[in-house]
C-alpha atoms as a PDB file:
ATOM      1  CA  UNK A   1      34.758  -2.887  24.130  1.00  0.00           C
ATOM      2  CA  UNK A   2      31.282  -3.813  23.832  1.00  0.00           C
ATOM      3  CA  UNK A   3      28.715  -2.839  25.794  1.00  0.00           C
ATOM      4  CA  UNK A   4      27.127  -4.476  28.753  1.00  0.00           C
ATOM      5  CA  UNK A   5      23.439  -5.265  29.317  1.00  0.00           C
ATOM      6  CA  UNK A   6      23.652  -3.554  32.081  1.00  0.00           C
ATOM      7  CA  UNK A   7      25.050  -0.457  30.499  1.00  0.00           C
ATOM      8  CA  UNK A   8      22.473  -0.885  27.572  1.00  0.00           C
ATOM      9  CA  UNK A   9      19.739  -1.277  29.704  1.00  0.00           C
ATOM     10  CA  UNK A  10      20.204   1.737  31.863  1.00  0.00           C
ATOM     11  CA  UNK A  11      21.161   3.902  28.503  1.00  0.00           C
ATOM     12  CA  UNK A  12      18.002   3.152  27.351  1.00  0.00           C
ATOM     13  CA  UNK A  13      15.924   4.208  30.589  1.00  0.00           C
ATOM     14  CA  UNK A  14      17.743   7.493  29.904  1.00  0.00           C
ATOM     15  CA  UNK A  15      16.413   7.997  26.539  1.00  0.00           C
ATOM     16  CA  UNK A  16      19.767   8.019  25.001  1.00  0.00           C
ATOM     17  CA  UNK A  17      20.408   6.938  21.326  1.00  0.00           C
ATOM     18  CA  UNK A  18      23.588   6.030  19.339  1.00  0.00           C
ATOM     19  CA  UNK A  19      23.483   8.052  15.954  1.00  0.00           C
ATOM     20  CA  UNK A  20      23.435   5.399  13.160  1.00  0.00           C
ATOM     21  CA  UNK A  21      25.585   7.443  11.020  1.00  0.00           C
ATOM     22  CA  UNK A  22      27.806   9.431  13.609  1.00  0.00           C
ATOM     23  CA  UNK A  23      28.105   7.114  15.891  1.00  0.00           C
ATOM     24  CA  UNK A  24      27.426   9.692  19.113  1.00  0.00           C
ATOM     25  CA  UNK A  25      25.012   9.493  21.970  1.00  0.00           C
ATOM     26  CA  UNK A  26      22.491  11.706  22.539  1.00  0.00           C
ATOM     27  CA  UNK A  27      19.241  12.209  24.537  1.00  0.00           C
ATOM     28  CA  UNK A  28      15.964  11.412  22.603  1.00  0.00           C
ATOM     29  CA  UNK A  29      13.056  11.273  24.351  1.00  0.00           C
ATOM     30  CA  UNK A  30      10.522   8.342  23.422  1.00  0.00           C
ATOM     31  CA  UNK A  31       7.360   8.551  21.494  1.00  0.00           C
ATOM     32  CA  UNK A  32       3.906   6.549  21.460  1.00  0.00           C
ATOM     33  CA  UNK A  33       1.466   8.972  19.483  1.00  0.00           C
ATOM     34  CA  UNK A  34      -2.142   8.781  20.970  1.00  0.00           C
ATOM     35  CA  UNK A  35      -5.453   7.551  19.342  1.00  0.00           C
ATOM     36  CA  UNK A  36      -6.524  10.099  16.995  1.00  0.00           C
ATOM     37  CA  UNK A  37      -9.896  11.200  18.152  1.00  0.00           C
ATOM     38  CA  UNK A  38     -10.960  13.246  15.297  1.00  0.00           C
ATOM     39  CA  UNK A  39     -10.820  12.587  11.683  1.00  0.00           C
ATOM     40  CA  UNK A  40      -8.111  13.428   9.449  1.00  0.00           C
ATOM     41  CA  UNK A  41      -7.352  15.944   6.334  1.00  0.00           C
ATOM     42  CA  UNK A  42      -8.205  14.808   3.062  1.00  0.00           C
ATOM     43  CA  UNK A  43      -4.293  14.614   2.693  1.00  0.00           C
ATOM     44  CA  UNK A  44      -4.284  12.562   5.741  1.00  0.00           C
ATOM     45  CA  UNK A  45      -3.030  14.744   8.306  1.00  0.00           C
ATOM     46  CA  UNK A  46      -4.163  13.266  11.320  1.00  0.00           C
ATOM     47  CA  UNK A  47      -6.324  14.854  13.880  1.00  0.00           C
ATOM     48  CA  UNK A  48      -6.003  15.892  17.220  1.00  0.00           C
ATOM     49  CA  UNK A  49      -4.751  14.725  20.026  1.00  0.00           C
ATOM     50  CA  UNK A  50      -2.035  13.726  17.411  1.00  0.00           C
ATOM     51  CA  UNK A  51      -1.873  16.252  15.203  1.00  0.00           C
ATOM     52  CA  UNK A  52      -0.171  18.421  17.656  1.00  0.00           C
ATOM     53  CA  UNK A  53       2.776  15.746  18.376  1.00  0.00           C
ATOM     54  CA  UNK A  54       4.524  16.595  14.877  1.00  0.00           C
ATOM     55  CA  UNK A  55       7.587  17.884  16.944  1.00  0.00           C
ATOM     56  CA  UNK A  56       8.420  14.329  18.277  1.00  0.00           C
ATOM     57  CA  UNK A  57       7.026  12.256  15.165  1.00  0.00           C
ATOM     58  CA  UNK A  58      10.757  12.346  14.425  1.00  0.00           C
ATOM     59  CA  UNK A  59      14.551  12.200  16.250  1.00  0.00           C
ATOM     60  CA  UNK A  60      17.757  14.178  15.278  1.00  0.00           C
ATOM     61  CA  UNK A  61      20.937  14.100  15.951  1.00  0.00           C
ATOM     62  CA  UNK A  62      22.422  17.324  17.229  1.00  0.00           C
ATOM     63  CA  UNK A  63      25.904  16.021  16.402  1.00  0.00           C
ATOM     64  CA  UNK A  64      25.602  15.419  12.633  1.00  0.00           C
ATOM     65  CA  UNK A  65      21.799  16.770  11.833  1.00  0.00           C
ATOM     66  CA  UNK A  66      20.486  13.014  10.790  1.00  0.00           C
ATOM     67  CA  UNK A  67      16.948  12.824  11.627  1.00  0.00           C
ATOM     68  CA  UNK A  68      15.117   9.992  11.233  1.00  0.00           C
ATOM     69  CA  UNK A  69      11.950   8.043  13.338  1.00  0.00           C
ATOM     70  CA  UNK A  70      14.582   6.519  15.024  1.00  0.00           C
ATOM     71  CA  UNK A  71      17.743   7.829  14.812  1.00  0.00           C
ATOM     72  CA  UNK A  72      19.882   4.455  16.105  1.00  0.00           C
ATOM     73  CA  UNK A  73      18.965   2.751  12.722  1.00  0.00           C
ATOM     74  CA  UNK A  74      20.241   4.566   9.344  1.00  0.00           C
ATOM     75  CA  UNK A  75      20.166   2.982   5.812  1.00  0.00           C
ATOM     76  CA  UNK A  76      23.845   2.854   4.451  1.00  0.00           C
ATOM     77  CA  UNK A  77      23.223   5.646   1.914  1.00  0.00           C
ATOM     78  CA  UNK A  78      22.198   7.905   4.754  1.00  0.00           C
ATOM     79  CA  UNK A  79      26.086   8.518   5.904  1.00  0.00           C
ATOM     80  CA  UNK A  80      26.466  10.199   2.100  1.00  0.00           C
ATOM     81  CA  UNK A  81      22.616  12.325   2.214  1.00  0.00           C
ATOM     82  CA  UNK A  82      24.325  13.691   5.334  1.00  0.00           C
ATOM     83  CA  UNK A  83      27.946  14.464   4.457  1.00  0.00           C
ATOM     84  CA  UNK A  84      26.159  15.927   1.464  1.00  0.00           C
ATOM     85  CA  UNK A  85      26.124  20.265   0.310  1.00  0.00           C
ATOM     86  CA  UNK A  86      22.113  20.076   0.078  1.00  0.00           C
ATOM     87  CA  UNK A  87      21.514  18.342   3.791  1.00  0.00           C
ATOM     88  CA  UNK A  88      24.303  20.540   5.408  1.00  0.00           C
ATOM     89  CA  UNK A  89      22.715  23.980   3.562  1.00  0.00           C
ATOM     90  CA  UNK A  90      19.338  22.562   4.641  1.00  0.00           C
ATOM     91  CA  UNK A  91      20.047  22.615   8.178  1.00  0.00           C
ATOM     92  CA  UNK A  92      22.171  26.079   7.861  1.00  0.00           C
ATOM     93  CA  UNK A  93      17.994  27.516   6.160  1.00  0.00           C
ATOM     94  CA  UNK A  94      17.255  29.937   9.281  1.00  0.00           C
ATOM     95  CA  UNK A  95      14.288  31.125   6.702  1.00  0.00           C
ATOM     96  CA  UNK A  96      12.678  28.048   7.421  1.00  0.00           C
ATOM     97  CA  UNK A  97      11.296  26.365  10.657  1.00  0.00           C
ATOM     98  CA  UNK A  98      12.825  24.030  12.677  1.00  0.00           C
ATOM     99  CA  UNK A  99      10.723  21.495  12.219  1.00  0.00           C
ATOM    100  CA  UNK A 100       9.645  21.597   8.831  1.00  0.00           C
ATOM    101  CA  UNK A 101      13.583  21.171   8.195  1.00  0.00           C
ATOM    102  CA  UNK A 102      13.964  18.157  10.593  1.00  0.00           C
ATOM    103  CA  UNK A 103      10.947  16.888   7.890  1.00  0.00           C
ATOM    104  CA  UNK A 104      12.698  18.067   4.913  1.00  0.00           C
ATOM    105  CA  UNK A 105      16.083  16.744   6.119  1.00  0.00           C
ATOM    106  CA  UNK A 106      14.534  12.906   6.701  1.00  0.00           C
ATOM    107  CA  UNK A 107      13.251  13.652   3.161  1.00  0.00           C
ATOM    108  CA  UNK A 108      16.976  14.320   1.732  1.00  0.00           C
ATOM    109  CA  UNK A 109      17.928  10.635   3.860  1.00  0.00           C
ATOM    110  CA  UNK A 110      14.733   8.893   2.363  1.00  0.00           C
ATOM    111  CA  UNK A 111      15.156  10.644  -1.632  1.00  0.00           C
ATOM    112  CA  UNK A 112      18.765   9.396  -1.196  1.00  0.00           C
ATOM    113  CA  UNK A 113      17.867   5.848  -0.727  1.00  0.00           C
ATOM    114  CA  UNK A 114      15.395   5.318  -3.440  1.00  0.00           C
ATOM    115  CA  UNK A 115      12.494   5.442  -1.347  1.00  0.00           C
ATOM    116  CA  UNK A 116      10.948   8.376  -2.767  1.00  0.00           C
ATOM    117  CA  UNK A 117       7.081   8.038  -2.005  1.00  0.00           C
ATOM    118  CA  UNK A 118       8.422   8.064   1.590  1.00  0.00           C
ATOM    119  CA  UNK A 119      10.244  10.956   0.986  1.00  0.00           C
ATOM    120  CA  UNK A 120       7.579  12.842  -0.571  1.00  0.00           C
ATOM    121  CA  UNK A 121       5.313  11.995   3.074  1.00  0.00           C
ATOM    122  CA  UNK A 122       8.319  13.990   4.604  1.00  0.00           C
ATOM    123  CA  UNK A 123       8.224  16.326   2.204  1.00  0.00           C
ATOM    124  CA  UNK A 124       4.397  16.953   2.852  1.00  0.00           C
ATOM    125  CA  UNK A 125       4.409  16.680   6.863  1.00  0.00           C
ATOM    126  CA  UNK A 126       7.279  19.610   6.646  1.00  0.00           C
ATOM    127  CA  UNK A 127       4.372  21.487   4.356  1.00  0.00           C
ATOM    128  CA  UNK A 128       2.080  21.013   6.998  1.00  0.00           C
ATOM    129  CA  UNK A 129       4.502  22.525   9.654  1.00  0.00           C
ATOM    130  CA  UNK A 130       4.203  25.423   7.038  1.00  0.00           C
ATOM    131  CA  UNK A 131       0.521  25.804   7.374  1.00  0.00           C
ATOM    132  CA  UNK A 132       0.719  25.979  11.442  1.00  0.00           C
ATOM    133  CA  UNK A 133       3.454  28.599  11.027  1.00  0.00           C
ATOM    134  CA  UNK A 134       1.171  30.531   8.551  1.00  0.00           C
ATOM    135  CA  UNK A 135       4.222  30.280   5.666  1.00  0.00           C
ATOM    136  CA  UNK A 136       1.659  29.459   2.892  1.00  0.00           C
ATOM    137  CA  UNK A 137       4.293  29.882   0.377  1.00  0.00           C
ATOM    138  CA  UNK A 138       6.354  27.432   1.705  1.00  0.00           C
ATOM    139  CA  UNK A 139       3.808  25.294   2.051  1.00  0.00           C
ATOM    140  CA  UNK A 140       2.728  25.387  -1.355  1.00  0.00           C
ATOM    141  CA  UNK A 141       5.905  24.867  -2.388  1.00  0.00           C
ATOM    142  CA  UNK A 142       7.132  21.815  -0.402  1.00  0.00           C
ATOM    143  CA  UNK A 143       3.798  20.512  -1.585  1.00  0.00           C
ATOM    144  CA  UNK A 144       4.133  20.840  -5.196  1.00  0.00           C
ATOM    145  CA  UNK A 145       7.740  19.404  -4.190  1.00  0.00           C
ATOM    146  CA  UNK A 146       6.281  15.833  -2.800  1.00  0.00           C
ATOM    147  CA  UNK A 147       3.713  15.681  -5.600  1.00  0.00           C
ATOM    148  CA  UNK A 148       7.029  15.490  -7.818  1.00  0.00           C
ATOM    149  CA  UNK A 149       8.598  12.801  -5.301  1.00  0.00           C
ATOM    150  CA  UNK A 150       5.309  10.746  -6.016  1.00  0.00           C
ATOM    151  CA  UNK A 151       5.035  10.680  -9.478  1.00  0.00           C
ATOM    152  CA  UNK A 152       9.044   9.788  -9.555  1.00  0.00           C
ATOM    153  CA  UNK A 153       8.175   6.801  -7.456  1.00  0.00           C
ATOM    154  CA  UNK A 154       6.349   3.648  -8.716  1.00  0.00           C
ATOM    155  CA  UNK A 155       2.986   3.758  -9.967  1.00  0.00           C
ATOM    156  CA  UNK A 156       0.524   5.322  -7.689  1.00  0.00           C
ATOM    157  CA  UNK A 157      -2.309   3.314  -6.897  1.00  0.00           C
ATOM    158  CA  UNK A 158      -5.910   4.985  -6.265  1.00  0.00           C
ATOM    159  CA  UNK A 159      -5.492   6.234  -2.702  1.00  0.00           C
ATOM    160  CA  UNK A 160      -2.457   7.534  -3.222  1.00  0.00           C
ATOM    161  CA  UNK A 161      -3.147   9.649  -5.767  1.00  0.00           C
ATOM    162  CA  UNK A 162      -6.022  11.208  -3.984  1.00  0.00           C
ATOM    163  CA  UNK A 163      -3.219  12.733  -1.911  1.00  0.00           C
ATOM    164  CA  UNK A 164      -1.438  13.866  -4.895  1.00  0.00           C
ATOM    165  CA  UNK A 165      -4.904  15.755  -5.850  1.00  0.00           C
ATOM    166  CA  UNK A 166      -5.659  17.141  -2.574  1.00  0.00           C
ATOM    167  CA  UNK A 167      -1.765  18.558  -2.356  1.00  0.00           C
ATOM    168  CA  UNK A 168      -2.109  20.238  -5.733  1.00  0.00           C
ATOM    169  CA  UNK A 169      -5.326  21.221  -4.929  1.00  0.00           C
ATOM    170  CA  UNK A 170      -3.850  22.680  -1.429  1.00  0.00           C
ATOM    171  CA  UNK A 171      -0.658  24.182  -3.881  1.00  0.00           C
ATOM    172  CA  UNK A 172      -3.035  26.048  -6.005  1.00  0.00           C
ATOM    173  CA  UNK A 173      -2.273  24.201  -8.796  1.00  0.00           C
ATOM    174  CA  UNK A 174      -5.728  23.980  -9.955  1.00  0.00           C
ATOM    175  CA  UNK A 175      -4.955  22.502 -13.756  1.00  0.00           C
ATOM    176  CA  UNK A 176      -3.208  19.469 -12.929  1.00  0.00           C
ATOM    177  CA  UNK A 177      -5.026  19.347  -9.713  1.00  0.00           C
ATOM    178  CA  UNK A 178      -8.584  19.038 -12.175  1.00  0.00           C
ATOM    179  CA  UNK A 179      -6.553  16.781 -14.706  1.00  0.00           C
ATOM    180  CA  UNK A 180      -4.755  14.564 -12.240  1.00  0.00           C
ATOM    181  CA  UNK A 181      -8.682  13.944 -10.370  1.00  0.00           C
ATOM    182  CA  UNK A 182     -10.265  13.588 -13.764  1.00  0.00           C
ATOM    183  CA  UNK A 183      -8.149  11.007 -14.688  1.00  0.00           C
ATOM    184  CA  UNK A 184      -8.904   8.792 -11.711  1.00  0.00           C
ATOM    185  CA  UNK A 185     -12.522   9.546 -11.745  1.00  0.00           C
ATOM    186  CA  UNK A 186     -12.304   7.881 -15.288  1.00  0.00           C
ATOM    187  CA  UNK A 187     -11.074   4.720 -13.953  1.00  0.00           C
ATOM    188  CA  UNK A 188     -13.841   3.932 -11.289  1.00  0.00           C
ATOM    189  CA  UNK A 189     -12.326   3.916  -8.372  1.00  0.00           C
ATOM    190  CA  UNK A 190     -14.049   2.032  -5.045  1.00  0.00           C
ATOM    191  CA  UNK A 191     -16.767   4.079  -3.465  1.00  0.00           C
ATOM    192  CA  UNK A 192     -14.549   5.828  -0.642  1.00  0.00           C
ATOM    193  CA  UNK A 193     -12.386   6.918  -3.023  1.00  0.00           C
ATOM    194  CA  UNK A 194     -15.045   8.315  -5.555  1.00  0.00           C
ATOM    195  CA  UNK A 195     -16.582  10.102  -2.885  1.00  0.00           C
ATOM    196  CA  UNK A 196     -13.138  11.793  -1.619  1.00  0.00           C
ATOM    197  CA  UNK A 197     -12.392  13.049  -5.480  1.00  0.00           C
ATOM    198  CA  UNK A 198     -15.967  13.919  -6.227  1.00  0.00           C
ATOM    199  CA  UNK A 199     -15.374  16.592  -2.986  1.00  0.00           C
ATOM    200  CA  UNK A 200     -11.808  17.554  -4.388  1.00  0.00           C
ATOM    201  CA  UNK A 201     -13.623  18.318  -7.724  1.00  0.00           C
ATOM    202  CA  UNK A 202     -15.892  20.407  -6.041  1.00  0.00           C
ATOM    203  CA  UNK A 203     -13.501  22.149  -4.395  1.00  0.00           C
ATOM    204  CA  UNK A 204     -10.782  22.590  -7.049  1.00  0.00           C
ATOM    205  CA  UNK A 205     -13.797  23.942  -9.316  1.00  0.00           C
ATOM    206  CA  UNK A 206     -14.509  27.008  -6.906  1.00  0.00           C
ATOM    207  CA  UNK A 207     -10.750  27.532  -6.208  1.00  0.00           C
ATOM    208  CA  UNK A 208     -10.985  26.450  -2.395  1.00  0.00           C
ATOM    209  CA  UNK A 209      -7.341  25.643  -1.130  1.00  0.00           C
ATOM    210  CA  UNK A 210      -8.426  25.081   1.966  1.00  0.00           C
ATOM    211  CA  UNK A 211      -8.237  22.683   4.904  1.00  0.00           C
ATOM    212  CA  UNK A 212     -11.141  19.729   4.800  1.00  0.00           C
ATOM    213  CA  UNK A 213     -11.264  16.662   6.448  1.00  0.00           C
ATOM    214  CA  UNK A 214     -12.079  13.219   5.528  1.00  0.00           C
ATOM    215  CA  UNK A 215     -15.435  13.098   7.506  1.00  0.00           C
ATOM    216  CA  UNK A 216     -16.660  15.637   4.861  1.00  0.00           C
ATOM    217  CA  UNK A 217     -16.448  13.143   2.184  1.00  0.00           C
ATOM    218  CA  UNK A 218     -17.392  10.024   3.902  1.00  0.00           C
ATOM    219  CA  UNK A 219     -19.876   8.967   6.312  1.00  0.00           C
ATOM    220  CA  UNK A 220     -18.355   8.622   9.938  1.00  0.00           C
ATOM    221  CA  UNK A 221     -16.791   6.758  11.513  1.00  0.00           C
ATOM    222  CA  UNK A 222     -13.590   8.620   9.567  1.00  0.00           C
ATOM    223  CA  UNK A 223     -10.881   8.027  12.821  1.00  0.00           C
ATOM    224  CA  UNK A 224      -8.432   5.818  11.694  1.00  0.00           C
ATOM    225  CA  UNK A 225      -4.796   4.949  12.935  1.00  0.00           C
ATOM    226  CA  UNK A 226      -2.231   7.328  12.817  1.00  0.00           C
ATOM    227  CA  UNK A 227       0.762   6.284  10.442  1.00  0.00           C
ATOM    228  CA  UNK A 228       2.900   6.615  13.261  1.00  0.00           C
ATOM    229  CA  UNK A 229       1.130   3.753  14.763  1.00  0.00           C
ATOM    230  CA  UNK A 230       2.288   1.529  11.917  1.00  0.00           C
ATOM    231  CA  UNK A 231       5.624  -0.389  11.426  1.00  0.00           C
ATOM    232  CA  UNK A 232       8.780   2.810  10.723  1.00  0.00           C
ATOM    233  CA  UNK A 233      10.408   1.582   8.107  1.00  0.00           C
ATOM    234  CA  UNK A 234       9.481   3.408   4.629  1.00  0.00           C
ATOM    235  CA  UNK A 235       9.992   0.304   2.488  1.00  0.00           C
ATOM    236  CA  UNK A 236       7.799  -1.821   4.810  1.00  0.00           C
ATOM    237  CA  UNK A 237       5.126  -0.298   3.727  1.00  0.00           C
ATOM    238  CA  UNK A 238       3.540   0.697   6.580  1.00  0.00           C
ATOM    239  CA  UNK A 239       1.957   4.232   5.170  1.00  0.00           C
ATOM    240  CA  UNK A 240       0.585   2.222   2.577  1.00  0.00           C
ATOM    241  CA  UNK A 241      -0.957  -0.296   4.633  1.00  0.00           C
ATOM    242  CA  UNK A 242      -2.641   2.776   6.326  1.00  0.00           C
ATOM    243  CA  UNK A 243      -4.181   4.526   3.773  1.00  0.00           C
ATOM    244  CA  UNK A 244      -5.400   1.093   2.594  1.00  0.00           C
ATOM    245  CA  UNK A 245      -7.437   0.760   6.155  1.00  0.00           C
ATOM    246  CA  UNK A 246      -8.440   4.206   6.076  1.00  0.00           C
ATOM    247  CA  UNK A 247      -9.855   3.587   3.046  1.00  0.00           C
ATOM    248  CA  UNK A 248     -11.425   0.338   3.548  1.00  0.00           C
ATOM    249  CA  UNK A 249      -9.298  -1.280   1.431  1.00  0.00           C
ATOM    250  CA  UNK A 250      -7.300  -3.338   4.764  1.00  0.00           C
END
């Protein structure tokens, strides 16, 4: 029978969600991420007040394990990504956290529907959840891991690939990290974007894997909207529209 507004209506002031791909109810609380107030990472990790909200950037299902920004809408590959042996033995990983597996497992959903530069920003927000819980290993390695999700995607335009840099850079990978910087250097990029690699360069050249944040490459103000802030679905293009505003490019 189908539901009632009434029914919907006081569902929804309880927080609960239908599963797109189980079809169950559960509780998910909702989310509206704050201004950031300082500036991001040169990957674009945002900074605080937001950058402590990672644990409810996304929902999950405790029936089934699908996670997803919102849970009630699934793309119809994402039944199969979670029926699948990698997704199930994902969420069975006790050696890695939580969250960096909700992250990892919206990244199985996202690789499994072709959108794969979306998939590697899951990949690299689980990688972050690595560097809070002081797993640098991890972290190195779900970073090298997105790096290959972008360059399996389409072309990679100039901001994008100054995340690629800074990840490799972050992954210790300091070859391709030099190469993949060079290369864009070569094709004079706008301003903002020189002045982000020419840091990078510096910083890959004296073997700094380090955390640094936009404002140390370009002049303030460096606060720009969170991507959370932008429209949820992956193929809308709403990371890309944000890098393209935090670059100037909007």
């Amino acid at each position: 029978m189908a539901e009632t507004p009434s029914t919907s209506s006081r569902s929804a002031a309880a927080g609960q969600s239908t599963c797109g791909v189980c079809g169950r109810e559960s509780r998910q609380a909702p989310f509206r991420p704050p201004p950031p107030e300082q500036a991001p990472d040169l990957d674009l990790r945002p900074g605080e007040p937001v950058r402590s909200t990672m644990a409810r950037w996304l929902q999950q299902c405790p029936h089934c394990g699908y996670a997803a920004p919102s849970i009630a809408k699934a793309h119809p590959a994402a039944a199969a990504a979670v029926s699948a042996a990698p997704f199930r033995a994902l969420l069975r990983d006790a050696s890695h956290p939580p969250l960096a597996r909700r992250f990892l497992a919206w990244a199985l959903v996202l690789e499994e529907t072709g959108a794969l530069h979306a998939a590697a920003e899951a990949t690299l927000q689980a990688a972050w959840v690595a560097d809070d819980a002081g797993r640098a290993d991890l972290a190195s390695a779900w970073r090298q891991e997105a790096v290959a999700l972008w360059r399996s995607g389409p072309a990679l335009d100039a901001e994008q690939t100054v995340r690629v840099v800074d990840a490799l850079r972050r992954a210790e990978a300091w070859q391709d990290a030099e190469a993949t910087a060079a290369e864009l250097a070569g094709i004079s990029p706008s301003e903002a974007v020189s002045q982000v690699i020419a840091l990078e360069r510096r910083l890959i050249a004296a073997h700094d894997a380090g955390r640094h944040t936009v404002a140390s490459a370009l002049p303030p103000p460096a606060r720009r909207p969170h991507v959370t802030h932008q429209r949820r679905d992956p193929a809308a293009g709403g990371l890309i529209g944000w890098l393209r505003r935090l670059f100037g490019k909007g």
